[in-house]
N, C-alpha and C. Protein backbone atom coordinates (compact mmCIF):
# COMPACT_ATOMS: atom_id res chain seq x y z
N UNK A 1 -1.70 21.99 -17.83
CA UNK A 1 -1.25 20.62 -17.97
C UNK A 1 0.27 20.51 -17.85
N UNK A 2 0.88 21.81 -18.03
CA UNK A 2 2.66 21.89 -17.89
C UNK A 2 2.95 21.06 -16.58
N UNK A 3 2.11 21.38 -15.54
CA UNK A 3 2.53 21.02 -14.10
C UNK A 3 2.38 19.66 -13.85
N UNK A 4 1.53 18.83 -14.53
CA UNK A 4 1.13 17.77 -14.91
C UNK A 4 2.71 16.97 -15.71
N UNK A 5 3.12 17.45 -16.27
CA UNK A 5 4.43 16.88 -16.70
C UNK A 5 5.35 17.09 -15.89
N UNK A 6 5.50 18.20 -15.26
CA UNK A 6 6.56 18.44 -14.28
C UNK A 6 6.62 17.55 -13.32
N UNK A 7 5.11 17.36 -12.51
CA UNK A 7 5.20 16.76 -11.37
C UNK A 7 5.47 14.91 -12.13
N UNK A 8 5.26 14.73 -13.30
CA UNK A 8 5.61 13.19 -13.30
C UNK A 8 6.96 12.80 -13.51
N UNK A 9 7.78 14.34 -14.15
CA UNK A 9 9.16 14.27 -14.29
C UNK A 9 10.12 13.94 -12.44
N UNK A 10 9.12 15.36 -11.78
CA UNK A 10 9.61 14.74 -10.57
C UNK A 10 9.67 13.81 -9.89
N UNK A 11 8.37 12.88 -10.47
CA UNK A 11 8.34 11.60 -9.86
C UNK A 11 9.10 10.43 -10.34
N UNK A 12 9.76 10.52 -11.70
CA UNK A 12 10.66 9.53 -11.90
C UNK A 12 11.63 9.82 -11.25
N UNK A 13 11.99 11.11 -11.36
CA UNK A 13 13.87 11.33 -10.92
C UNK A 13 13.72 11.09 -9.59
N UNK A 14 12.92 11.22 -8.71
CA UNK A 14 12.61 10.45 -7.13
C UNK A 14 12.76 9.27 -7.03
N UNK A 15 11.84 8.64 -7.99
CA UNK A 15 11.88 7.00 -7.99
C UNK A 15 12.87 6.49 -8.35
N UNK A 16 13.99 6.96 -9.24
CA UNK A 16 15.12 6.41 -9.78
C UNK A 16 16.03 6.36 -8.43
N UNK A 17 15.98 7.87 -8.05
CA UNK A 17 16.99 8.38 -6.60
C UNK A 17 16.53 7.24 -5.51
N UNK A 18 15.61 7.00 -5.30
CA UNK A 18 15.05 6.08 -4.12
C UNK A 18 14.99 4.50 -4.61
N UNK A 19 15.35 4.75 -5.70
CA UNK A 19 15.01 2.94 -5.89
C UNK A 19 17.03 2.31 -6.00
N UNK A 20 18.05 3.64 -6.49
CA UNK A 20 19.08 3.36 -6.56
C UNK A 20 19.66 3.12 -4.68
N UNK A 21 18.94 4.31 -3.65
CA UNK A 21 19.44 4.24 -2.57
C UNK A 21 18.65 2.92 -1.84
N UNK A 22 17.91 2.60 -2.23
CA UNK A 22 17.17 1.35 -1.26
C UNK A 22 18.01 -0.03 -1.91
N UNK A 23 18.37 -0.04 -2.89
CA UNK A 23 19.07 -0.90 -3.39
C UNK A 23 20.10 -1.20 -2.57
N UNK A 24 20.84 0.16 -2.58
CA UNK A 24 22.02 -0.36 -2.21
C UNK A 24 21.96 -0.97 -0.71
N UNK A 25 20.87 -0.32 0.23
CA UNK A 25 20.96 -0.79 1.38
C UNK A 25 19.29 -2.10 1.64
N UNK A 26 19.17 -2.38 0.80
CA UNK A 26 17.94 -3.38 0.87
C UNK A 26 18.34 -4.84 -0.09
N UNK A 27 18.45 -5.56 0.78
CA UNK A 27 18.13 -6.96 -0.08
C UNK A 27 16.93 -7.53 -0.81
N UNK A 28 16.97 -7.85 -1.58
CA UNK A 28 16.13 -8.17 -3.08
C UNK A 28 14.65 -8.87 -1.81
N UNK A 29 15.49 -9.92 -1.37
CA UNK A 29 14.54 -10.98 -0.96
C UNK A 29 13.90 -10.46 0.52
N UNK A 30 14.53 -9.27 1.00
CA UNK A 30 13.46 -8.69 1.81
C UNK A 30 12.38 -7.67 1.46
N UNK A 31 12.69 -6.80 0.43
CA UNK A 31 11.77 -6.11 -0.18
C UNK A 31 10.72 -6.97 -0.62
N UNK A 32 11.00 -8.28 -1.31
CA UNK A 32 9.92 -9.14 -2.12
C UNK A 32 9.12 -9.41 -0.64
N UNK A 33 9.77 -10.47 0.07
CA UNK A 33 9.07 -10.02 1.50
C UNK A 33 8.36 -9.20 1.86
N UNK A 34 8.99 -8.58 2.08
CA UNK A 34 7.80 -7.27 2.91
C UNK A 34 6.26 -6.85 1.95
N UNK A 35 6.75 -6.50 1.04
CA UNK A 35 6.00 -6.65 -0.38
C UNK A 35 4.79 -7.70 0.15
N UNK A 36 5.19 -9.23 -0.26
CA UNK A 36 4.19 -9.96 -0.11
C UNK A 36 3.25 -9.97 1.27
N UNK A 37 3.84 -9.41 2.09
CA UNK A 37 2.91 -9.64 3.73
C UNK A 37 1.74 -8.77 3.22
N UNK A 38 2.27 -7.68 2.03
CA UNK A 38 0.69 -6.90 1.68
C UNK A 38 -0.24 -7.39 1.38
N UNK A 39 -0.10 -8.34 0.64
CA UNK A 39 -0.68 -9.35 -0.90
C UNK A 39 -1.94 -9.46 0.21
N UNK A 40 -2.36 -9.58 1.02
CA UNK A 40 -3.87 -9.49 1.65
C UNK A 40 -3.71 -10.75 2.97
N UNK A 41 -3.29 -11.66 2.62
CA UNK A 41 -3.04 -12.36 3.81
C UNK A 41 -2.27 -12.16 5.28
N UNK A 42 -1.94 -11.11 4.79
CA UNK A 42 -0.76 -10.74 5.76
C UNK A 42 -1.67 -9.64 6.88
N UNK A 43 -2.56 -9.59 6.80
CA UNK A 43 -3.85 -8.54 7.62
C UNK A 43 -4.63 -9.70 8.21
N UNK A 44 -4.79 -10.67 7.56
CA UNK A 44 -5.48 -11.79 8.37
C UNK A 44 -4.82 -12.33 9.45
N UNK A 45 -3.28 -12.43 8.75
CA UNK A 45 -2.36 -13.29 9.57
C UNK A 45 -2.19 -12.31 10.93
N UNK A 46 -2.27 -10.84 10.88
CA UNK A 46 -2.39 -9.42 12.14
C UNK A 46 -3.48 -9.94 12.90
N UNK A 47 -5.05 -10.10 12.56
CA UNK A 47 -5.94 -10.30 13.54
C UNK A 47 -5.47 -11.43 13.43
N UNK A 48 -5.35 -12.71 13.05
CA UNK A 48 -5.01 -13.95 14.05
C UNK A 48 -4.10 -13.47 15.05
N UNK A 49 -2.87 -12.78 15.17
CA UNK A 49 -2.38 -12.84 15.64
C UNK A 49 -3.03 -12.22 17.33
N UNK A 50 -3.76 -11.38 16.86
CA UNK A 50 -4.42 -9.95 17.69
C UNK A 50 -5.37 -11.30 18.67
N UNK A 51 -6.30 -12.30 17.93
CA UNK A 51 -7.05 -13.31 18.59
C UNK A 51 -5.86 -14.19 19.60
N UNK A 52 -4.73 -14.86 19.17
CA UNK A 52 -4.19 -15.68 20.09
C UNK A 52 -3.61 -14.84 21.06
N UNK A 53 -3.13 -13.06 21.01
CA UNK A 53 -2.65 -12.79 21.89
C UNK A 53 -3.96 -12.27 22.87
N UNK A 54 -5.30 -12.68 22.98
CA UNK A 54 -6.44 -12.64 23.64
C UNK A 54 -6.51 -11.09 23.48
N UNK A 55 -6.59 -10.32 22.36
CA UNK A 55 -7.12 -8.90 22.50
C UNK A 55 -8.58 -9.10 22.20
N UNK A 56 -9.40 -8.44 22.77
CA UNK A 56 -10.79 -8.29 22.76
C UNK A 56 -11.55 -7.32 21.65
N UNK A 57 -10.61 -7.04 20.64
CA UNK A 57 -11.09 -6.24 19.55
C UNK A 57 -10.38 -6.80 18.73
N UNK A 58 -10.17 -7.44 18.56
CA UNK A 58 -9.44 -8.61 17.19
C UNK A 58 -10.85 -8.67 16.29
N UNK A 59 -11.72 -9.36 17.10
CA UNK A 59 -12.63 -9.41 16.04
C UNK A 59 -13.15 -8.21 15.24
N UNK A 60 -13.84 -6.87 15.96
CA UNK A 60 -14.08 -5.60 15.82
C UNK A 60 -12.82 -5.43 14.04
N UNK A 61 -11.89 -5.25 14.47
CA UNK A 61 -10.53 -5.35 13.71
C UNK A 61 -10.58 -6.06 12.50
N UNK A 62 -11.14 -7.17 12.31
CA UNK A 62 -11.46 -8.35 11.34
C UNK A 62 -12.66 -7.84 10.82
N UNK A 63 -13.61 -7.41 11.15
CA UNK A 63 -15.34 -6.76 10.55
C UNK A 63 -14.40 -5.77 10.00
N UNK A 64 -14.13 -5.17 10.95
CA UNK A 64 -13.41 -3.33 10.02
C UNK A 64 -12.62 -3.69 9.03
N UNK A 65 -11.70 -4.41 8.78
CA UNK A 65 -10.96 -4.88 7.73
C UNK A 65 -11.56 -5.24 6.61
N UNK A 66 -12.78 -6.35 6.83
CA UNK A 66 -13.68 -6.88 5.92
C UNK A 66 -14.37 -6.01 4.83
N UNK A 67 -15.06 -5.51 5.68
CA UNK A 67 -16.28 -3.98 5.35
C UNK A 67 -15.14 -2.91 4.41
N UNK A 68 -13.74 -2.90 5.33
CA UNK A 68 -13.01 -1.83 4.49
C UNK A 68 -12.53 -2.39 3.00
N UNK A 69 -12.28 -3.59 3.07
CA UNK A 69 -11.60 -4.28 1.98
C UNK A 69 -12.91 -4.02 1.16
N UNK A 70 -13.82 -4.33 1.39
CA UNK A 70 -15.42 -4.04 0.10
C UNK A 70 -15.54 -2.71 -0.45
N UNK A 71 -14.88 -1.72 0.16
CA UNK A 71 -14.90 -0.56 -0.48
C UNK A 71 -13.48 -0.52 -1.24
N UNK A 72 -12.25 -0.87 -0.39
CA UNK A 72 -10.92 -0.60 -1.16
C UNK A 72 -10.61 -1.07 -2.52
N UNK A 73 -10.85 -2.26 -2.81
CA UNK A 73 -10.78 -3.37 -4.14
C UNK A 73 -11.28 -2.72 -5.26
N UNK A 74 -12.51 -2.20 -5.60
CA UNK A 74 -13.51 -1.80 -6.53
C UNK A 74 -12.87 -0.28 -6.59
N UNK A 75 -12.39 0.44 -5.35
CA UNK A 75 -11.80 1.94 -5.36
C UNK A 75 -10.63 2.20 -6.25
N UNK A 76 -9.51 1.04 -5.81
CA UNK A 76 -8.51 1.21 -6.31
C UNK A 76 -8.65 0.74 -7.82
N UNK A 77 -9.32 -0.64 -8.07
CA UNK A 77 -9.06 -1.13 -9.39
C UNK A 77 -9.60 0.08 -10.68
N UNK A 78 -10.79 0.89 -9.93
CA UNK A 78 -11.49 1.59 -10.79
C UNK A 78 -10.92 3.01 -11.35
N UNK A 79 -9.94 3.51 -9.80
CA UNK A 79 -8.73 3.89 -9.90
C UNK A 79 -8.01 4.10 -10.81
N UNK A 80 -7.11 3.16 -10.72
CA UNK A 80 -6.04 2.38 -11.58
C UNK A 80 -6.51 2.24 -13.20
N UNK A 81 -7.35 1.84 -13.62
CA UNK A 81 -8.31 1.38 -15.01
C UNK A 81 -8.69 2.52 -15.77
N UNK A 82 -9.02 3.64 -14.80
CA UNK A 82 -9.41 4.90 -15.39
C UNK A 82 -8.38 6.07 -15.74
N UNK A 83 -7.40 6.36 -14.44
CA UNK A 83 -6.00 7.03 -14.60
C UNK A 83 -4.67 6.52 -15.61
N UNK A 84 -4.70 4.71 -16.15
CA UNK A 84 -3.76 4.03 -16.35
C UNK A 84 -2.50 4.69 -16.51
N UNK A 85 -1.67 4.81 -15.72
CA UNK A 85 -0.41 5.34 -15.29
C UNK A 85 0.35 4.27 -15.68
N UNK A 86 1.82 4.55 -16.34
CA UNK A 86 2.06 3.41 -16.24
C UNK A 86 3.34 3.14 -15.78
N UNK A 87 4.09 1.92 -15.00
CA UNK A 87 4.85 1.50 -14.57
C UNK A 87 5.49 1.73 -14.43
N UNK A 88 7.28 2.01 -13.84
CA UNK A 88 8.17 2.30 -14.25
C UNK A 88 8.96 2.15 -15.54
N UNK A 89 8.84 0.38 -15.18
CA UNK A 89 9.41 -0.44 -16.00
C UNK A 89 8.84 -0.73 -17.83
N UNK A 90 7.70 0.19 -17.50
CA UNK A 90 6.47 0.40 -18.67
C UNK A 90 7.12 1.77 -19.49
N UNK A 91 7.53 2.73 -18.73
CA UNK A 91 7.72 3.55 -19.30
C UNK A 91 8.97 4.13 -19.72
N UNK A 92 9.68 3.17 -19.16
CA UNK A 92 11.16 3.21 -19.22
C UNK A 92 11.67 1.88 -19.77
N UNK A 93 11.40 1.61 -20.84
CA UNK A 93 12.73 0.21 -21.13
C UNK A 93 13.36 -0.21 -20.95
N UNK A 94 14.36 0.91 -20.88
CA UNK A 94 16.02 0.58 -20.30
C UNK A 94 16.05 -0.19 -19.21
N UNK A 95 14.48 0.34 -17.80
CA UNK A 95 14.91 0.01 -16.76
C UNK A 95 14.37 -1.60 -16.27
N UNK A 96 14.50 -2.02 -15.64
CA UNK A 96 14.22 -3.69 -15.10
C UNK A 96 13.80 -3.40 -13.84
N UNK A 97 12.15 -3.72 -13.18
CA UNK A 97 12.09 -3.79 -12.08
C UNK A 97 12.51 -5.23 -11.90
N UNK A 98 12.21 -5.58 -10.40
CA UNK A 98 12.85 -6.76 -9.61
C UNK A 98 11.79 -7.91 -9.70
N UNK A 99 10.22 -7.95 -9.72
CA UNK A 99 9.40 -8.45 -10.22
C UNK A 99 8.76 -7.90 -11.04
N UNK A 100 7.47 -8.46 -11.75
CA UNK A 100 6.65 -8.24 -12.86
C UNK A 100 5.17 -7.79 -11.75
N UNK A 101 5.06 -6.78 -11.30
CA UNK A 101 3.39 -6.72 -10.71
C UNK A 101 2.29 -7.55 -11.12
N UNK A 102 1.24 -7.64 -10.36
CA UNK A 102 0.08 -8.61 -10.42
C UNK A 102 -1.08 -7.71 -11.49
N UNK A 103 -0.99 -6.30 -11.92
CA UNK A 103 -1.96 -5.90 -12.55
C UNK A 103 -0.86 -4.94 -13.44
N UNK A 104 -1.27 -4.01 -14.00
CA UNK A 104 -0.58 -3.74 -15.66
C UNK A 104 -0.50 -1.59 -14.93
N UNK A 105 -1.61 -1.30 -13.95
CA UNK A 105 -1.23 -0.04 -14.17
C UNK A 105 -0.51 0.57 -12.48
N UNK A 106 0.13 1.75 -12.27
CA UNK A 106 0.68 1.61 -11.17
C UNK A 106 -0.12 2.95 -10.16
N UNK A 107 -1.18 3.97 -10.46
CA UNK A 107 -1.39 4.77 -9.91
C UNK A 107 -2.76 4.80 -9.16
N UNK A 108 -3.33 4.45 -8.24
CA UNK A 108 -2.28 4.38 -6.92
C UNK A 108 -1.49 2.85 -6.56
N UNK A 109 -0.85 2.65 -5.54
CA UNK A 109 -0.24 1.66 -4.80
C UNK A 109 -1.54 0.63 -4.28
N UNK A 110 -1.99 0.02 -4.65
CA UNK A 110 -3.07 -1.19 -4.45
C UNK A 110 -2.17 -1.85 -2.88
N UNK A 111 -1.16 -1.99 -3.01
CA UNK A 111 -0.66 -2.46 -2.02
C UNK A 111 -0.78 -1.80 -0.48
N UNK A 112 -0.01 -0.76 -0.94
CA UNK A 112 0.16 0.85 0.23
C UNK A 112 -1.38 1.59 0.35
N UNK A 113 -2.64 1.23 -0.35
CA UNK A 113 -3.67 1.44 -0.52
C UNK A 113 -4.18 0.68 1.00
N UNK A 114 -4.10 -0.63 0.49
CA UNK A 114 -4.68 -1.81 1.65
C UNK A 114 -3.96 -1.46 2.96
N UNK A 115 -2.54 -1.31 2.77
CA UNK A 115 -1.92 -1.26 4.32
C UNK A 115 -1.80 0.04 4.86
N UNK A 116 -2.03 1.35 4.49
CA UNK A 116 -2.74 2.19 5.40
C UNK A 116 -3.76 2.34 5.56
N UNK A 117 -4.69 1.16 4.84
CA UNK A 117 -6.04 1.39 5.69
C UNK A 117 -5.87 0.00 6.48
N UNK A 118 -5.21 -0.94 6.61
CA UNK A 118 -4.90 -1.77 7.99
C UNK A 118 -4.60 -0.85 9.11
N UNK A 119 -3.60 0.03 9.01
CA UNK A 119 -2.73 0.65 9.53
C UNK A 119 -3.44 1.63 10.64
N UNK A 120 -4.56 1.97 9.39
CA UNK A 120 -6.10 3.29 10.07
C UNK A 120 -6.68 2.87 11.16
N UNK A 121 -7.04 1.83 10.63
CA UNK A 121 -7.77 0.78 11.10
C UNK A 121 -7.96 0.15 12.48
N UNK A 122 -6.62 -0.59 12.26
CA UNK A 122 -5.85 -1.23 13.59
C UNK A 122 -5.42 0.13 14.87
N UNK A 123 -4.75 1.33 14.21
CA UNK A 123 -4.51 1.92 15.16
C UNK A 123 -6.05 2.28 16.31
N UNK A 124 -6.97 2.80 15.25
CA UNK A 124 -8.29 3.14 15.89
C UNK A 124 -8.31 2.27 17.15
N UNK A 125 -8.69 0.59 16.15
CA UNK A 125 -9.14 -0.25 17.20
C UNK A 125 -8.30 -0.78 18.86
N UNK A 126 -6.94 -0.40 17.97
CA UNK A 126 -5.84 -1.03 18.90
C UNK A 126 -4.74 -0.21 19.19
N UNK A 127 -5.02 1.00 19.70
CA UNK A 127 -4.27 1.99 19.81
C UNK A 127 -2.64 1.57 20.14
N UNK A 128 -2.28 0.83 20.90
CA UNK A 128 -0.74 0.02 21.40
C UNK A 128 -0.36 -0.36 20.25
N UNK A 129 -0.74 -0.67 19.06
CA UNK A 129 0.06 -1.34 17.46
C UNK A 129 0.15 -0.02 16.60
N UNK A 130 -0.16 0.78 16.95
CA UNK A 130 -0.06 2.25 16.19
C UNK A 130 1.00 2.27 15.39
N UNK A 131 2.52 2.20 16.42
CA UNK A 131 3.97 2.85 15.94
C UNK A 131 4.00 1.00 14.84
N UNK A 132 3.71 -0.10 15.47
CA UNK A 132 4.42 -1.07 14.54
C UNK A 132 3.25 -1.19 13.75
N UNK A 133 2.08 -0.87 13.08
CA UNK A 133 1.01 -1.07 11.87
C UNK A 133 1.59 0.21 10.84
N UNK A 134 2.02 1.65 11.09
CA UNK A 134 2.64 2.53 10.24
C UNK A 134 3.87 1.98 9.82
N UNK A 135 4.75 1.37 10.51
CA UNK A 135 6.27 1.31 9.98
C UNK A 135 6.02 0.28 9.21
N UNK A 136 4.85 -0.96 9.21
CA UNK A 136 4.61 -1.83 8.28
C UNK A 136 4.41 -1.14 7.09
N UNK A 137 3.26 -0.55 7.25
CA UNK A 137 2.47 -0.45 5.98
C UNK A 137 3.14 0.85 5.44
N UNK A 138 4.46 1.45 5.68
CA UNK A 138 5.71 2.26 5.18
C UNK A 138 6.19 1.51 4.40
N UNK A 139 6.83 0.65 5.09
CA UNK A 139 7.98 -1.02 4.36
C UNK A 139 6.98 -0.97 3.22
N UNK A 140 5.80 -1.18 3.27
CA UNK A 140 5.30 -2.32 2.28
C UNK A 140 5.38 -1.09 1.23
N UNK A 141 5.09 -0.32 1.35
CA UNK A 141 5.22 1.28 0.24
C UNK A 141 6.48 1.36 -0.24
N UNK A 142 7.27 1.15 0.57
CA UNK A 142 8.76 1.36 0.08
C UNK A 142 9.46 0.36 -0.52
N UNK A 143 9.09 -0.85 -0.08
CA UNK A 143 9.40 -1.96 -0.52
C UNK A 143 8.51 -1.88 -1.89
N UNK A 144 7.66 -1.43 -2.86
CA UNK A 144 7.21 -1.20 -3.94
C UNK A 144 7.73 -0.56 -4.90
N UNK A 145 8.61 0.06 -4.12
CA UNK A 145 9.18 1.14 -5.01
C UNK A 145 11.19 0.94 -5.27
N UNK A 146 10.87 -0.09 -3.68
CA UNK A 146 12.57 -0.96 -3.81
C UNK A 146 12.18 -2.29 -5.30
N UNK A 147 11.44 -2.50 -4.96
CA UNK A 147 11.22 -3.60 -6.46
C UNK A 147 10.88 -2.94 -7.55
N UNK A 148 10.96 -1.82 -8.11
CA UNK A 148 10.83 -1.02 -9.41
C UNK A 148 9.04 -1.04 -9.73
N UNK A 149 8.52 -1.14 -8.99
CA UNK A 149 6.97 -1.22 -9.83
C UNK A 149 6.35 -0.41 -9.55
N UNK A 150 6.79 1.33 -8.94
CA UNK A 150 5.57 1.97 -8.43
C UNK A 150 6.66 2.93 -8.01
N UNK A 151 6.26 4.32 -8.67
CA UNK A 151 6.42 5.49 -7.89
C UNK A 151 6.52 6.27 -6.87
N UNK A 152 7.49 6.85 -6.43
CA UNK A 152 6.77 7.43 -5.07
C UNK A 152 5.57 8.21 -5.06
N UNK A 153 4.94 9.25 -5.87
CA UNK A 153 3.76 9.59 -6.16
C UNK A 153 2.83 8.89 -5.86
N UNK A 154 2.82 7.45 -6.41
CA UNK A 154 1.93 6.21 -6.13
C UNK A 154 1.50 5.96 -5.15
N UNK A 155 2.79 6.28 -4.07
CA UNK A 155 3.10 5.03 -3.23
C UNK A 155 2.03 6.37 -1.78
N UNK A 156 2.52 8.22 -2.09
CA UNK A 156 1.52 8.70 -1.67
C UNK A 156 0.05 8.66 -1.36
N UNK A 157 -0.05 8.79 -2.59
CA UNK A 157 -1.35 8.76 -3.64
C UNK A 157 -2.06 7.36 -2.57
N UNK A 158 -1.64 6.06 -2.97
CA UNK A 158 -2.11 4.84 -2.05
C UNK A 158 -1.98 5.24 -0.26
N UNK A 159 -1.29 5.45 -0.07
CA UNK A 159 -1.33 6.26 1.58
C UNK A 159 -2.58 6.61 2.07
N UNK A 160 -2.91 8.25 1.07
CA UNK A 160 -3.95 9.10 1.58
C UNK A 160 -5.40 8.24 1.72
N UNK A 161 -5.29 7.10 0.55
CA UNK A 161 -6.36 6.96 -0.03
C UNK A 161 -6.53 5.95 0.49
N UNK A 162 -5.83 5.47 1.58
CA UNK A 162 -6.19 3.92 2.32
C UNK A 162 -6.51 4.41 3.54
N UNK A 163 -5.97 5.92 3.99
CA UNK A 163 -6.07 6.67 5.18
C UNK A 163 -7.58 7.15 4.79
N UNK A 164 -7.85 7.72 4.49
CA UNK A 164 -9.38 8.26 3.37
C UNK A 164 -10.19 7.10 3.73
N UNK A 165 -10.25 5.84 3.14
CA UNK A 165 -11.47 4.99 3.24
C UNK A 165 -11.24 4.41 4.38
N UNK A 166 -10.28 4.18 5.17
CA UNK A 166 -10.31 4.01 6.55
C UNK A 166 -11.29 4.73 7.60
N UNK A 167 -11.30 5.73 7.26
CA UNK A 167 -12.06 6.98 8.10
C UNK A 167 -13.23 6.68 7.60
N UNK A 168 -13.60 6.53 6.41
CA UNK A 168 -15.11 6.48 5.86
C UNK A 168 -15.70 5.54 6.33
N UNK A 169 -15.15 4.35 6.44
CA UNK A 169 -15.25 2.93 7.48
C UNK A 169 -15.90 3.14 8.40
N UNK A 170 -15.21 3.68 9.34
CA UNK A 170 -15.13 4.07 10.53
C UNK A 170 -16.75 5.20 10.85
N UNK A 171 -16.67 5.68 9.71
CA UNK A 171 -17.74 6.86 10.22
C UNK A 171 -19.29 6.17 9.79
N UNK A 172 -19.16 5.53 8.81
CA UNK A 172 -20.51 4.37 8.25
C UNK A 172 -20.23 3.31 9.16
N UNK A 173 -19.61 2.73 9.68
CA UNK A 173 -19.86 1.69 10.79
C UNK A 173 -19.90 0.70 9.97
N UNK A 174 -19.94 -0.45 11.02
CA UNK A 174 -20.10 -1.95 10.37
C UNK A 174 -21.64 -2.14 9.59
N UNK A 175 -21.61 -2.80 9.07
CA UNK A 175 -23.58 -2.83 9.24
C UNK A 175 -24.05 -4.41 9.25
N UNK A 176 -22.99 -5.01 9.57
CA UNK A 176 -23.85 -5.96 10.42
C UNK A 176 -23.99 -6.09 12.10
């Protein structure tokens, strides 16, 4: 269990180091930004976009999203509820994130969860959005950790695990 403390020690002194350097070069109101394009609408607002620019797997893209979101929600919350990790700003007093998060625990990234499995997702279906669906769903990870609410550990941790049920998606198929 020693390593278990170590690795969470490492993960503050990261998060402190990365949340002091994004500061200095990130504005408040673009992190909150980027941040919110996660909040779930911001994947709808991708396939609309994917439909008006007439791609022919927009829809495909929208089922896969759907189907994936039914597994991600219940994954992460059950996640999160069972590990309760807690916050930065939870575990540290002193410190002030930039907002107050939408749920109470931080391990994994619910956010960075959803947008690398957009990210999985979209690349599969739409191989040409590859390089701009990763550098999103990066921002939106980093931008979590520029607003004080989430670890870099987390922000991993949500990565693999949106990359993970992406694939599982993918290999169970739609079923309608």
């Amino acid at each position: 269990m020693r390593w278990l403390i170590s690795l969470q020690q490492f993960d503050e002194w990261m998060f402190f180091r990365l949340f002091e350097a994004l500061k200095r070069v990130n504005e408040y109101r673009i992190a909150r930004w980027i941040s919110k394009s996660g909040d779930g609408l911001g994947y709808l607002a991708a396939c609309l976009i994917a439909f008006i620019l007439g791609d022919p797997d927009a829809f495909l893209l929208l089922s896969l999203l759907l189907f994936g979101f039914a597994f991600e929600l219940p994954t992460y919350w059950l996640l999160k509820n069972t590990l309760k990790r807690q916050r930065p700003y939870q575990r540290n007093l002193r410190f002030k994130s930039l907002i107050i998060a939408h749920d109470q625990f931080s391990f994994p990234s619910g956010h960075t969860t959803a947008a690398f499995m957009f990210a999985a997702l979209c690349s599969t279906v739409m191989p040409s959005w590859t390089l701009l669906v990763y550098l999103w769903a990066s921002a939106i990870g980093l931008s979590r950790v520029a607003l004080g609410v989430h670890y870099p550990g987390d922000i991993i941790a949500g990565a693999l695990l949106g990359t993970g049920l992406a694939y599982t998606v993918l290999t169970i198929g739609i079923p309608w």
